[in-house]
Each structure stands twice: as C-alpha cells, then as structure tokens.
Protein backbone atom coordinates (compact mmCIF):
# COMPACT_ATOMS: atom_id res chain seq x y z
CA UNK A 1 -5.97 -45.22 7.90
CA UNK A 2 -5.12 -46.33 11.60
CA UNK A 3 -6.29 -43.86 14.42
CA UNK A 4 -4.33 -40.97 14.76
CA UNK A 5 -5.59 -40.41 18.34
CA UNK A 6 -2.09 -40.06 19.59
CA UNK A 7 -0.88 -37.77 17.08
CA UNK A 8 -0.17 -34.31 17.84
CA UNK A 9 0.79 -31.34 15.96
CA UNK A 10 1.86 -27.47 16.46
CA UNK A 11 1.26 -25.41 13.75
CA UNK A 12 3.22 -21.94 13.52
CA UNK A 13 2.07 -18.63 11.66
CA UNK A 14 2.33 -15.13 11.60
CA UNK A 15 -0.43 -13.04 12.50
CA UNK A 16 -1.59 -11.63 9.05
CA UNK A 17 -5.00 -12.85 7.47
CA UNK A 18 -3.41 -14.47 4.46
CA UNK A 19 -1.03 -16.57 6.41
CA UNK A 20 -3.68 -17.26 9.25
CA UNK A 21 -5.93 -18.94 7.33
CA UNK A 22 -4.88 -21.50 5.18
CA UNK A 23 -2.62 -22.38 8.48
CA UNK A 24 -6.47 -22.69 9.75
CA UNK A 25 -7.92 -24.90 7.27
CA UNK A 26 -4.94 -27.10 7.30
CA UNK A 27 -5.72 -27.29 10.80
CA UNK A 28 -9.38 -28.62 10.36
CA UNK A 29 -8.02 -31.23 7.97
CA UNK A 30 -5.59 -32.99 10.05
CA UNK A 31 -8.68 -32.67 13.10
CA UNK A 32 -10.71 -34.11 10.77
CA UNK A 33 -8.89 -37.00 10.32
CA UNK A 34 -8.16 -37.70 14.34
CA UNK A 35 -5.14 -35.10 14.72
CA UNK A 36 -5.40 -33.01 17.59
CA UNK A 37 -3.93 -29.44 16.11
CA UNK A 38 -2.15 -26.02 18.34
CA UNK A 39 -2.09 -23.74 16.20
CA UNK A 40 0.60 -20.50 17.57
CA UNK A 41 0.86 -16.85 16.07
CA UNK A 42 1.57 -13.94 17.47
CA UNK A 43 -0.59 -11.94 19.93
CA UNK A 44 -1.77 -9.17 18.22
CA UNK A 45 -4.22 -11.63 16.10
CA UNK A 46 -5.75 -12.28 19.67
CA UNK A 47 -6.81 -8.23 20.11
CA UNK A 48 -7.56 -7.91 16.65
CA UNK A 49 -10.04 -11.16 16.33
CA UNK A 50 -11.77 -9.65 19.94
CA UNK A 51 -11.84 -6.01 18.53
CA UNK A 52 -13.61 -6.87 15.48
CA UNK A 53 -16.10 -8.83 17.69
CA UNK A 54 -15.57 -11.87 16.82
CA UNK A 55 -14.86 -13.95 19.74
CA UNK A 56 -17.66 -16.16 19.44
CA UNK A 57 -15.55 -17.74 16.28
CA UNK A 58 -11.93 -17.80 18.53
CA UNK A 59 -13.78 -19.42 21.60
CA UNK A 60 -15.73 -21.60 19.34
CA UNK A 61 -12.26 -22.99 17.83
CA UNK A 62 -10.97 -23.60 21.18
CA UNK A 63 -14.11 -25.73 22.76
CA UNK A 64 -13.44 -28.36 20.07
CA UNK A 65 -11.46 -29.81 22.20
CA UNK A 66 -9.43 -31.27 19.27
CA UNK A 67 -7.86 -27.53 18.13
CA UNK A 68 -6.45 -24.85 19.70
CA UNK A 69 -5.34 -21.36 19.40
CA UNK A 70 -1.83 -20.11 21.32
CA UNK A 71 -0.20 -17.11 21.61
CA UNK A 72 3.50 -15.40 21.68
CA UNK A 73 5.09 -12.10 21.74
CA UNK A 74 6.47 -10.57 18.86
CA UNK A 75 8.09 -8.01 21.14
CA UNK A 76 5.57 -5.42 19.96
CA UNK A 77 3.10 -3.57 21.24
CA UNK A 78 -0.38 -4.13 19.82
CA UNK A 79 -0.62 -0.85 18.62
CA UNK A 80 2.28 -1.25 16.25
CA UNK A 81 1.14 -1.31 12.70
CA UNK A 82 2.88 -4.43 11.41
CA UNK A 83 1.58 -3.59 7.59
CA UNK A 84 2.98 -0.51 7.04
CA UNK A 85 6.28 -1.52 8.83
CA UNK A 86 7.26 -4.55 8.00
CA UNK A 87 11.19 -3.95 8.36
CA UNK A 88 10.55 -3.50 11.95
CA UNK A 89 7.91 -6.52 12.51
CA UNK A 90 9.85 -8.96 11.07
CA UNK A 91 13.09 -8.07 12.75
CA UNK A 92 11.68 -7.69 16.18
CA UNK A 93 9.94 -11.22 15.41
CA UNK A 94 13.19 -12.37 14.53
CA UNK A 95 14.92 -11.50 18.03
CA UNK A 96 11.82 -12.33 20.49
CA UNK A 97 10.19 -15.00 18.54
CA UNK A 98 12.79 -17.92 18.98
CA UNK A 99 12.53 -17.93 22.79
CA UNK A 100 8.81 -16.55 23.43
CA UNK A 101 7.75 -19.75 20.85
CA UNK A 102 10.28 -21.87 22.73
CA UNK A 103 8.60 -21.07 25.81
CA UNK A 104 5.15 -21.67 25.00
CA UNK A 105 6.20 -25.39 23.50
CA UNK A 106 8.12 -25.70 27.01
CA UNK A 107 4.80 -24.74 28.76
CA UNK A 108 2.86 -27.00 26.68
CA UNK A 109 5.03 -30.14 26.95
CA UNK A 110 4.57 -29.27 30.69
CA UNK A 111 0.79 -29.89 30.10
CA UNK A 112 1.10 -33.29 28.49
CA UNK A 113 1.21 -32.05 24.90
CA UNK A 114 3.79 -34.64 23.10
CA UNK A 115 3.90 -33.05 19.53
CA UNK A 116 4.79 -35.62 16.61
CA UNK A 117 5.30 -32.41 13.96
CA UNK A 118 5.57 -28.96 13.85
CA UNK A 119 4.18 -27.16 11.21
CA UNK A 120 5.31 -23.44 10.17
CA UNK A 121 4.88 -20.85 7.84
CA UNK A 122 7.34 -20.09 5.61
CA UNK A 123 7.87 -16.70 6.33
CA UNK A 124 9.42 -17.42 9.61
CA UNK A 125 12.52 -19.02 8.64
CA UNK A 126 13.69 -18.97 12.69
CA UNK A 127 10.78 -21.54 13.37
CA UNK A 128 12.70 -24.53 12.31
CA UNK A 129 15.45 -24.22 14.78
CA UNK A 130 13.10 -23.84 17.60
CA UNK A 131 11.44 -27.58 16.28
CA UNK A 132 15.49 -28.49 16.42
CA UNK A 133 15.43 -27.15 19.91
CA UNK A 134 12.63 -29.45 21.24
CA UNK A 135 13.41 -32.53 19.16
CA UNK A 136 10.23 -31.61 16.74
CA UNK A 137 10.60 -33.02 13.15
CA UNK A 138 9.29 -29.97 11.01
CA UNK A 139 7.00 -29.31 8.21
CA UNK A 140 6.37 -25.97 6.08
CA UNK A 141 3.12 -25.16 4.75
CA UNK A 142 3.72 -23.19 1.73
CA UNK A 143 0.97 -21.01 1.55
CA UNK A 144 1.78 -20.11 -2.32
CA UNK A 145 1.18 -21.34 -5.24
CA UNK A 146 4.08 -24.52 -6.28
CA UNK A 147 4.98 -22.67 -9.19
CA UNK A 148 6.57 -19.52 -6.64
CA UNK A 149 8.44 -22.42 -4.21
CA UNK A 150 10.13 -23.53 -7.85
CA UNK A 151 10.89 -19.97 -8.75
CA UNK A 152 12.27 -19.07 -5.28
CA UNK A 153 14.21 -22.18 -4.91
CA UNK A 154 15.93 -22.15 -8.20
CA UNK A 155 16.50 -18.34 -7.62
CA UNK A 156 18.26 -19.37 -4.98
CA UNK A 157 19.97 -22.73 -5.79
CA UNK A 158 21.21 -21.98 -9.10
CA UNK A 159 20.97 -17.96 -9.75
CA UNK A 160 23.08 -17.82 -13.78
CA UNK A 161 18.92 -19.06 -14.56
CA UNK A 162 18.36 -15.37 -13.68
CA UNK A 163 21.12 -13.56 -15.68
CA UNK A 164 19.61 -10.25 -16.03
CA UNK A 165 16.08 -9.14 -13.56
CA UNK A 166 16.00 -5.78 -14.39
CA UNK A 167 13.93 -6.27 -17.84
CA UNK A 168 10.55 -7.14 -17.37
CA UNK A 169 10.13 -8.57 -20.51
CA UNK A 170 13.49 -10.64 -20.49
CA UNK A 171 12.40 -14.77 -20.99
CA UNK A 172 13.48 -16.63 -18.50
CA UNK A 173 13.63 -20.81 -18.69
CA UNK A 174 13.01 -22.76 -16.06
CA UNK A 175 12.58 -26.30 -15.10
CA UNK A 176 9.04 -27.23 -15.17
CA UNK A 177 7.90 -23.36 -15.98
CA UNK A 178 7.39 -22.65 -19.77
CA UNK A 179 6.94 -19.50 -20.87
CA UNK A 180 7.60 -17.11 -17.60
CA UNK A 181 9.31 -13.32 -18.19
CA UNK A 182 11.17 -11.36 -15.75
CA UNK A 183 7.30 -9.35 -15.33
CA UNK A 184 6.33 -12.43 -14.03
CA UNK A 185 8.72 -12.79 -11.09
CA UNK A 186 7.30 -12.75 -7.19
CA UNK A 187 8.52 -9.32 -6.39
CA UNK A 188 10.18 -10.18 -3.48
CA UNK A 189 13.39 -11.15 -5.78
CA UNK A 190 13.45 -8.13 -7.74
CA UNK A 191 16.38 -5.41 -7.35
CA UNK A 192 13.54 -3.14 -6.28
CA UNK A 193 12.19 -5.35 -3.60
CA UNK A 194 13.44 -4.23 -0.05
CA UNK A 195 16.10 -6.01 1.07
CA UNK A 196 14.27 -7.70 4.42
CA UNK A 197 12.21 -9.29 1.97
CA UNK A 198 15.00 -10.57 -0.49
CA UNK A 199 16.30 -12.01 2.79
CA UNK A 200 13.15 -14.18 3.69
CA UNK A 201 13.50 -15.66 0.44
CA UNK A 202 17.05 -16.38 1.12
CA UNK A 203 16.57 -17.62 4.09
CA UNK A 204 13.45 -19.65 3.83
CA UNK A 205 15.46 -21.95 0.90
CA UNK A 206 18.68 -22.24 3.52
CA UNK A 207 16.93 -23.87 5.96
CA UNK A 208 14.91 -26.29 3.76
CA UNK A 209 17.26 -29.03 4.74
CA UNK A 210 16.00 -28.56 8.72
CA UNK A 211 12.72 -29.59 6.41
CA UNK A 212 11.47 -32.90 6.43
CA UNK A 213 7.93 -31.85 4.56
CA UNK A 214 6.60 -29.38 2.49
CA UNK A 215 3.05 -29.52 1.73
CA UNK A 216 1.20 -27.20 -0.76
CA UNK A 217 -1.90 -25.50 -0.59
CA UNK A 218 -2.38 -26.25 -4.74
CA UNK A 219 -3.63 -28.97 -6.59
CA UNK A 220 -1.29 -31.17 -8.21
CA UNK A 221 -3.65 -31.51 -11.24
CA UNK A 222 -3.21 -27.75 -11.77
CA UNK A 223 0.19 -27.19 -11.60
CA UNK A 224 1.57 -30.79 -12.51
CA UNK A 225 4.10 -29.71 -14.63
CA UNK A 226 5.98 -27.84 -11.51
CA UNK A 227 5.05 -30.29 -8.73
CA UNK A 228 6.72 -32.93 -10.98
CA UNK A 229 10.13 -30.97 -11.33
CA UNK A 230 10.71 -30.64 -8.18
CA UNK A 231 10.38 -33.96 -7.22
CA UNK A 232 14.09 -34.76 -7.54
CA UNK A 233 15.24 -31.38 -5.23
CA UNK A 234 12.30 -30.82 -2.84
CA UNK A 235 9.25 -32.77 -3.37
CA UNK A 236 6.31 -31.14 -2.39
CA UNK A 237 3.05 -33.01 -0.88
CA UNK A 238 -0.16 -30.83 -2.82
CA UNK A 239 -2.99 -30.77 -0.60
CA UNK A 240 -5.24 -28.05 -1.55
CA UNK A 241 -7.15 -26.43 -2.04
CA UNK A 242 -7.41 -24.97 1.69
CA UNK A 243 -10.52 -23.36 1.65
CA UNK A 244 -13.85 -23.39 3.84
CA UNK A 245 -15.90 -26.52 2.62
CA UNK A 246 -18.88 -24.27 2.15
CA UNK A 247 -16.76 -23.33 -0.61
CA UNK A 248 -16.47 -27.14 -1.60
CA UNK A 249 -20.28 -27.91 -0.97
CA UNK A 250 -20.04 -29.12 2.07
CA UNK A 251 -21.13 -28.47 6.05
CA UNK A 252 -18.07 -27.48 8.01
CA UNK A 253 -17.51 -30.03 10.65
CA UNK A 254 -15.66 -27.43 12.62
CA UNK A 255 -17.73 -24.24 13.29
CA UNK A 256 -15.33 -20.84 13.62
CA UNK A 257 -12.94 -18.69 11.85
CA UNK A 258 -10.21 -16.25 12.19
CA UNK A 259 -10.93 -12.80 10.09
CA UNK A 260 -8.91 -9.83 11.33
CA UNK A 261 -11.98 -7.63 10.17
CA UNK A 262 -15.55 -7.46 10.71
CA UNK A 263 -17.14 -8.49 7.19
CA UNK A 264 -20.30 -6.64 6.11
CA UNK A 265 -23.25 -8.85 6.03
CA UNK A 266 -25.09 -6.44 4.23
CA UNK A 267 -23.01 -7.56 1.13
CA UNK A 268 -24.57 -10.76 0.70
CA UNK A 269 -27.75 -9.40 1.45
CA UNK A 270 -27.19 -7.43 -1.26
CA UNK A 271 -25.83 -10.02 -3.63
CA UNK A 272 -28.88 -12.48 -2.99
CA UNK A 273 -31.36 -9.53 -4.62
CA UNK A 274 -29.34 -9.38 -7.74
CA UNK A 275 -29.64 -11.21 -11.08
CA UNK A 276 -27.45 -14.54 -11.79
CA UNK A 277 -23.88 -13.70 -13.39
CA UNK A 278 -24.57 -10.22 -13.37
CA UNK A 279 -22.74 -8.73 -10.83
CA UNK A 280 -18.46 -7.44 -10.81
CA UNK A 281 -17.10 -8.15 -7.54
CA UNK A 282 -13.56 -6.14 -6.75
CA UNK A 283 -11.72 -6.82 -3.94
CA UNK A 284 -7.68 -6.30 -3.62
CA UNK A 285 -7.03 -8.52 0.16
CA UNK A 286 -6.34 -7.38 3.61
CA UNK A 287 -3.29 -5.68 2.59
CA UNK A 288 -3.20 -3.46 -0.67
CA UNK A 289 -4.88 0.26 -0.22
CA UNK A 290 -5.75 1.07 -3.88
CA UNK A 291 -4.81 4.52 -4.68
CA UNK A 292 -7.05 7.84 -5.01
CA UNK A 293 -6.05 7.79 -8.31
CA UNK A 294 -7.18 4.11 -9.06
CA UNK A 295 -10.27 4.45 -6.87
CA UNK A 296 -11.42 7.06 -9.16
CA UNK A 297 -10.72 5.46 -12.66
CA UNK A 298 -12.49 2.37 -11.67
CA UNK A 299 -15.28 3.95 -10.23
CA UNK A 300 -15.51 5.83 -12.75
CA UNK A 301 -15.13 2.58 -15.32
CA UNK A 302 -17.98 0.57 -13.16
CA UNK A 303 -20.26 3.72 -13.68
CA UNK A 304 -20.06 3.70 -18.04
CA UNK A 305 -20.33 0.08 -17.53
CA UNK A 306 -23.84 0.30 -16.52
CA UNK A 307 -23.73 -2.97 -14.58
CA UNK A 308 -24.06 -3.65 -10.43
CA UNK A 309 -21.08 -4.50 -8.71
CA UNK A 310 -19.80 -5.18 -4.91
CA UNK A 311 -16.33 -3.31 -4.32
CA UNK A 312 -14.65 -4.31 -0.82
CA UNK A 313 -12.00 -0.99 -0.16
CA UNK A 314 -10.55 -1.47 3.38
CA UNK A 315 -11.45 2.00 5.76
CA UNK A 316 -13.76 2.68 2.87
CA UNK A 317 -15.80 4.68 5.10
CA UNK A 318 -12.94 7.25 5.88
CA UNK A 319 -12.37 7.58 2.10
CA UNK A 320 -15.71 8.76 0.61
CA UNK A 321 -13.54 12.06 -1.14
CA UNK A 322 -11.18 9.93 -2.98
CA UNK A 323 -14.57 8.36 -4.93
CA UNK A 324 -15.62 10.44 -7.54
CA UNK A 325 -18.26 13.62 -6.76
CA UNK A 326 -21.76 12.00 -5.87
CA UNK A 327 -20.23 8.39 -6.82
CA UNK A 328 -21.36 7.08 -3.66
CA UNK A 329 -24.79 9.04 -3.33
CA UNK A 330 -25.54 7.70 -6.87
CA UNK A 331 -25.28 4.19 -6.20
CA UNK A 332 -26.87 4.54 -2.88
CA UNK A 333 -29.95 5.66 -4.40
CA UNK A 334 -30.42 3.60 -7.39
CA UNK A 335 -29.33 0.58 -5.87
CA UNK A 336 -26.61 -0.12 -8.40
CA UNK A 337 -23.47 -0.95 -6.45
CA UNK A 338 -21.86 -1.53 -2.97
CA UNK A 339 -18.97 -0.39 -1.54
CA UNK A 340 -18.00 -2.43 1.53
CA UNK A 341 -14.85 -2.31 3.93
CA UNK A 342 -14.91 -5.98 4.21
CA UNK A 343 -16.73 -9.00 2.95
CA UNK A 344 -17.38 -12.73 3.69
CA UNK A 345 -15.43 -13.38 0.34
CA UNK A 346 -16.26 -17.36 0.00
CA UNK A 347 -19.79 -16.38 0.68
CA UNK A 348 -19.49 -13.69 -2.20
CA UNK A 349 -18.28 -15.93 -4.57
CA UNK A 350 -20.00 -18.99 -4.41
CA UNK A 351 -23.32 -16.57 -5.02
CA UNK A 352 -24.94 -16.95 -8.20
CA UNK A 353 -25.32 -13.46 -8.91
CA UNK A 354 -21.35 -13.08 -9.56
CA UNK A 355 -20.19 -12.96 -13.21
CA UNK A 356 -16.50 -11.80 -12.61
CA UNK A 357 -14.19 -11.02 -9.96
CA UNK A 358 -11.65 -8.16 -10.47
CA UNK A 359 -8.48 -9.18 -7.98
CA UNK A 360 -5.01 -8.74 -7.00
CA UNK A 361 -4.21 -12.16 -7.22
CA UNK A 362 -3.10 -13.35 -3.82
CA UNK A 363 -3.01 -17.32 -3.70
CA UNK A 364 -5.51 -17.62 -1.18
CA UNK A 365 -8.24 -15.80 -3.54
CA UNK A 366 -6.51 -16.85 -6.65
CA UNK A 367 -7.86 -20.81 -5.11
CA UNK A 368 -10.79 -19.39 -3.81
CA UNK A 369 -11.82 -18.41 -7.61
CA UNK A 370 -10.92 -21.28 -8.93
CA UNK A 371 -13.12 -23.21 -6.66
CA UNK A 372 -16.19 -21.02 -7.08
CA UNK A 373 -15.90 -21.81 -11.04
CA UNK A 374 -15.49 -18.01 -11.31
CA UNK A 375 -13.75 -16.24 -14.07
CA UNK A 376 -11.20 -13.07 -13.60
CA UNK A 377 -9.97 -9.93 -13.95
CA UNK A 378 -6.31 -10.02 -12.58
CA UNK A 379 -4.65 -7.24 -11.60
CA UNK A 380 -1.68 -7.84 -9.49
CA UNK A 381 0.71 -5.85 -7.44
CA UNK A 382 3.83 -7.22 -5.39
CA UNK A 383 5.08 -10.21 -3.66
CA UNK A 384 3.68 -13.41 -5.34
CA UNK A 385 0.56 -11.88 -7.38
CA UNK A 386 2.62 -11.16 -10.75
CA UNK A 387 3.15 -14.89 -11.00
CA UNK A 388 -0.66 -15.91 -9.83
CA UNK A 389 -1.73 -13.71 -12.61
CA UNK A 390 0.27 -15.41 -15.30
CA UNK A 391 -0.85 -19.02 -14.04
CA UNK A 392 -5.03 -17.34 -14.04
CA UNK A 393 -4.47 -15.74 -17.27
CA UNK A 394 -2.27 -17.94 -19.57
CA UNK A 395 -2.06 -21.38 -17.60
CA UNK A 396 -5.78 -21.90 -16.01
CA UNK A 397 -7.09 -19.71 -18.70
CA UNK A 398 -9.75 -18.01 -16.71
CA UNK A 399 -9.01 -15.00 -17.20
CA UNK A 400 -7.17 -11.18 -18.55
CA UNK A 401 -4.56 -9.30 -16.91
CA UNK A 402 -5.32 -5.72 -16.18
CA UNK A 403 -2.55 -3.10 -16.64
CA UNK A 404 -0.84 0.18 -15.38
CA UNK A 405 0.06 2.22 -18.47
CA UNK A 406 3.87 3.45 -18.51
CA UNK A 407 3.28 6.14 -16.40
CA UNK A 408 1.90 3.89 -13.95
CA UNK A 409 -1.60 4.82 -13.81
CA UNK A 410 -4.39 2.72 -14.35
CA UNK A 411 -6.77 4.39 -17.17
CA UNK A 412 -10.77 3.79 -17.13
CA UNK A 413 -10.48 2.37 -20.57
CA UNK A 414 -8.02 -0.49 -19.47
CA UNK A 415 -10.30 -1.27 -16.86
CA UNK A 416 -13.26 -1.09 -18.90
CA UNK A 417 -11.92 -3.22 -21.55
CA UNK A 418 -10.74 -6.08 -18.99
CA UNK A 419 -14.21 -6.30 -17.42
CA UNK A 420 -16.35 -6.33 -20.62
CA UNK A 421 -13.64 -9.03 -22.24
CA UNK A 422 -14.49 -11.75 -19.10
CA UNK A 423 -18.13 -11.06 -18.96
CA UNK A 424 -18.80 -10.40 -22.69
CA UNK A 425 -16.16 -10.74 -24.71
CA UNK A 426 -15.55 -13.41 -27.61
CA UNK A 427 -13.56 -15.40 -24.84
CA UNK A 428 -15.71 -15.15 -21.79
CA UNK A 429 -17.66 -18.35 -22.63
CA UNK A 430 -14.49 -20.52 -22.85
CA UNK A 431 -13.26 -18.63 -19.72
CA UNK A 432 -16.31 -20.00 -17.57
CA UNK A 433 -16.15 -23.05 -19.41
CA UNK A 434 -12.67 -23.67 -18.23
CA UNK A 435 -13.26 -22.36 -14.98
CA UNK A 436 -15.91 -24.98 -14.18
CA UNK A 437 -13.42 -27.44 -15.39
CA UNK A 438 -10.81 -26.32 -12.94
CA UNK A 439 -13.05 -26.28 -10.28
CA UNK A 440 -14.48 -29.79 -11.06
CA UNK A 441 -10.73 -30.35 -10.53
CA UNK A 442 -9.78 -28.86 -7.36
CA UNK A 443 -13.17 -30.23 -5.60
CA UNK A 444 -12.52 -34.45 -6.63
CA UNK A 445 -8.79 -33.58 -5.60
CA UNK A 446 -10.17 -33.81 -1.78
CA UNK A 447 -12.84 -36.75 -2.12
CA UNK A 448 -11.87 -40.02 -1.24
CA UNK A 449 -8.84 -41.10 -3.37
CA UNK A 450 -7.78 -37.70 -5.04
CA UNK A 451 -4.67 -36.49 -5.09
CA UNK A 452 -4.54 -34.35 -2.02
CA UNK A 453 -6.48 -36.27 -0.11
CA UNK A 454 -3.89 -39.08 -0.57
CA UNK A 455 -1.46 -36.81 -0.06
CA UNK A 456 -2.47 -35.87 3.41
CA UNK A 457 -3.25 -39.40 4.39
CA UNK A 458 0.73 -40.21 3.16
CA UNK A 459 1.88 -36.88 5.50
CA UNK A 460 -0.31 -38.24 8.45
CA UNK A 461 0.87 -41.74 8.14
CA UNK A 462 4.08 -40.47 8.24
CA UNK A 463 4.60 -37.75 11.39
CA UNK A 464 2.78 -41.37 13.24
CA UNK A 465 5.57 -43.52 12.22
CA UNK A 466 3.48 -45.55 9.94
CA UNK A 467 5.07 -45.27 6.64
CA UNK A 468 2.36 -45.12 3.70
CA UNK A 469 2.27 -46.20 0.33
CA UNK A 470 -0.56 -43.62 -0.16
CA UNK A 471 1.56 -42.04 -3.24
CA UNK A 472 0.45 -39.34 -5.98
C-alpha cells in the first residue's frame, strides 16, 4: 500500500470491557499499518483503568505517539453502576453523549487533528449523526459475530421471517443461516428482552444508511455462508480475528491494554505447574454473576470430576459462602483448583495445560477459543451468546452446549456430562481436531494476503481516497 501517514481516524466506544477491546485491537491494526488512531469512550473507563492500577498500560498507549485515548461524559457520575442499570446508562448517554463527543472532535480539530473516518460501536446508534455533524464519513465496527448483524438486520428489514418468537424451538429460515430455532435468537429481540434493548437493535439497523462501512471482527472463512448473503444489502468487510497477537504467535508491536479489572497473576502461575490438556478453565466475562445456586452445582461437578481446574467468578472473594462447605479450603490445600476474580484470559488459553474451556459465549472469547485451538463447553445466557453457542457447537464443531433444566436450574450431572464429553468423550478428539483446523484458519486470515488482511488494506485504501482492488 501507499503511506497512510496522513490518515486519521476516531474511533468511538462505550466504556464496557467487551466493547473496549476489540475497538482496541482494531486500533493497533490500522497503527500498524501507518494510521494514526483516537480512540473516545466514556470517562468512567479512565477511573476504572487507574483504580485497578493499571495506568502504566493507559499511559503506555498514549506515548505511542501514533494512538490515543479520549474521554467524554456520559452525564454520570463515576459511581453509577452502569451494569446493573443499563436503562439509565444508555439513556443518559443518549442525551449528553451527542454534544460532549461533539465537543471533544471540536477540541481536537482545534489541535490539528483532520480525521478521514470515524469509527463507532454499534451500540451507540447517536454516534453517526455526530460524524454527520463534522463532515466525518462513518464506519461501525461490529463487535459480533456476522451471523447476529444478519439476524438483526433481517429482524428488522423484513420481520414476517420471524412469524412467531415466543417458541424456542420454532425453525426459523433465513438467508445464509441454515438450521437456526427461535432458542437460538440474540436475546435482545425476544418479547422478554427489555425494551431499551429491543430499541438499540432498532435503531442500530435505521441508521445503517448514515453507514458507509461495516467491518467485522470474524473471519470470512468461518462464517462464509453469512458474509456472502449479505453482500447484496450490507456488505460487511471481515477483519478478524481482533485479538492480542500473543494470541496469534506474535510480539505485540504496541505494548498496553485496557482491562477494567486487575487480573490475578497467580493464575498463570498456577497453570504453568500443571500437566498439558489437563486442566477446565470456567470463566462467564466481565458481566454475568453466576448464581449461588450454579456456583454450587458446578463446584460441586468439578469436585466428582477429580480433575484441576481455574474458575474466574468476579468479587469471588466476597462470595466464599455461596461455594459449597470447605470447597474452597479443600482445593487450597491439595492444590487442585483456583478460584480467581479475574484472569489474563489470552494468557490462560494459549497455556498448554488447558484441555477445555467452560464459557458463556460472548464473541470476544468465543474468537479467543477459536484461536487458541481450544475446544468448549458453551453455556450461554443473553444478548448474542445463544447464537455464538449454536455457531461453537453445530457450525465450528468444537464443542457441547450446556443446559438449564425446565425449572431453570443447572444440575451437577448436566455439567458433569458436558465437561467429560469435550475432554473424554467419543467426540473430543474430532473436537480438538477441528479446533486446530479453525484456528489454522483464523491465524493465515491476517498474514500477508488473507482475507482480512486484504480486507483492511481495501478499508484503508479507501477512508485515503485511494480506491483498492484489494477484494475478498
């Protein structure tokens, strides 16, 4: 390609962990290849990044020179606890987010910052207009999987494809989809969704025509089928995976990271003392609190299993009486497990000690398995994990599906039968086989001349005003 020197791009995101990140690594692509990057989100990520001590990692992303990190008010204070209401987050970032954003790209102009795209998240559906506002074509990162974007925008687009959501096990066909129920739907479209979520949908699809690029954080090897459906309504550039290129096999070029909490290194400590492929790593994201109830059935699962496992349960340390009694002492003494609050997870699972990893599915970790060539237990709850599940379980093939019985709970014989299936069941050796093959797949799709690496070049080439025949 010609330099890119010129070129530069704001990227916009919300402040959670999941969205944050592959934002992040998108960021340290485009840098890589001569782009000089802002990336905004609200300022609560700011206190959270210097509360868990990390700093080093936010002032190390800022002395590149090349990428930066900006702030703007949500209108909240930074004691407000965005998770647990995210009605009121997402309505106060509606009304002070348009003009606090404008301001900051007013303020950066001001500084000689000429901006050729601007990048968002799709979960701020206001973003676009401010772009409008300053005369900034836009981009989307969708930070799912392509096979959600299809769902969402035919949802959307042409709704008598949905005649009837309210039974899970109703077939639904869709274009470039085989074989999906209503069980496998994102939740966010469900009758029993919240209706400020059924609204971001909406509104994320209305303003795709503000849109002039989409790019996914997939592989267009893996989900080929989808990415080539949609080429006629709303193509979509594949460019994953986003992950850390320690993940890849690679040095990162750009030292630093954003992580809302401080990981344990004590966990790969641990991990680096145990036998290969013999370890069950469980881990549900940044967001899900398991239950008491689940916490005890699979602690109760990992202890008739017999075998040593990491288990990452956020504020794990101010939930030792929802574990089973002398659970924790147990493992403590003989060494057989660790329960963490947080973990380096791309550290965790490109250790050779890992045989499985029991998850709920979100995209990011769905890639980061895939990568890591390691198979899964999937056991999804809401937003866009029901669908990841089906594509780990029945598309990639890496995997079972764990399960709530009818009443809802989740039995220690459910979760002892999922776990012994991946690591010794009459599948598990075509489930790592397969996984290897998938990650084979996702690693060539970022050398020189694979598919999102083309893809990137074609987006670049593009936002510069040099149109490329760099195609998929």
């Amino acid at each position: 390609m010609e330099s890119t020197e010129a070129v530069q791009v704001i990227m916009v995101t919300l402040s959670m962990q999941g969205h944050m990140n592959p934002m992040l690594k998108l960021a340290k692509m485009l840098v890589s290849k001569g782009v000089h990057v802002t990336l905004a989100t609200n300022d609560v990520a700011r206190k959270r990044m210097l509360d868990s001590k990390i700093s080093t990692n936010f002032t190390t992303i800022n002395s590149t020179g090349r990428l930066s990190l900006e702030f703007f008010s949500d209108g909240l204070s930074h004691e407000f606890d965005r998770e647990k209401d995210s009605g009121t987050f997402l309505a106060s970032l509606k009304a002070n987010g348009p003009k606090n954003l404008s301001n900051l790209i007013t303020d950066l102009k001001a500084n000689g910052n000429q901006f050729s795209c601007l990048i968002t998240n799709p979960f701020i559906p206001w973003v676009p207009g401010v772009a409008t506002e300053h005369g900034i074509p836009c981009g989307v990162l969708w930070i799912q999987s392509a096979t959600v974007f299809a769902i969402y925008y035919h949802f959307i687009k042409d709704p008598d494809l949905f005649p009837n959501l309210e039974n899970p096990n109703g077939i639904l066909e869709l274009p470039g989809i085989p074989g999906l129920t209503v069980g496998d739907l994102p939740t966010f479209m469900l009758p029993c969704s919240p209706s400020h979520f059924r609204l971001l949908v909406t509104e994320f699809i209305s303003i795709l025509d503000k849109v002039k690029w989409v790019l996914g954080n997939s592989v267009h090897e893996l989900e080929e089928e989808t990415v080539n459906s949609l080429e006629a309504v709303k193509p979509v550039y594949s460019i994953g995976p986003l992950v850390s290129p320690s993940l890849l096999g690679k040095e990162e070029t750009i030292e630093g990271s954003v992580d809302m909490w401080r990981a344990a290194d004590s966990s790969v400590e641990w991990l680096n003392k145990q036998r290969p492929s013999s370890v069950i790593y469980i881990s549900f994201g940044s967001i899900i609190m398991s239950s008491k109830q689940q916490i005890q059935s699979i602690a109760t699962a990992l202890k008739n299993i017999k075998r040593p496992f990491l288990w990452v349960i956020k504020a794990s340390e101010t939930r030792k009486d929802e574990f089973p009694r002398g659970f924790l002492e147990e493992i403590t003494k003989d060494k057989s497990g660790l329960v963490v609050s947080w973990c380096p997870q791309e550290k965790v699972l490109t250790n050779q000690a890992l045989a499985c990893f029991v998850t709920h599915c979100g995209w990011n970790s769905t890639l980061e398995t895939v990568v890591a060539g390691v198979p899964v237990v999937a056991y999804p709850e809401w937003t866009d994990q029901p669908t990841n599940s089906k594509l780990l379980v029945d598309v990639f093939k890496v995997g079972v599906r764990m399960s709530n019985c009818e009443d809802e709970r989740l039995s220690v014989e459910e979760v002892e039968r999922c776990i012994m299936e991946v690591i010794d069941g009459p599948r598990a050796g075509e489930m790592k086989r397969r996984a290897v093959e998938l990650k084979n797949a996702a690693k060539n799709a970022l050398e020189e001349g694979g598919s999102s690496n083309r893809n990137i070049d074609k987006f670049i080439a593009e936002i510069s005003g040099k149109p490329s025949s760099n195609n998929v």
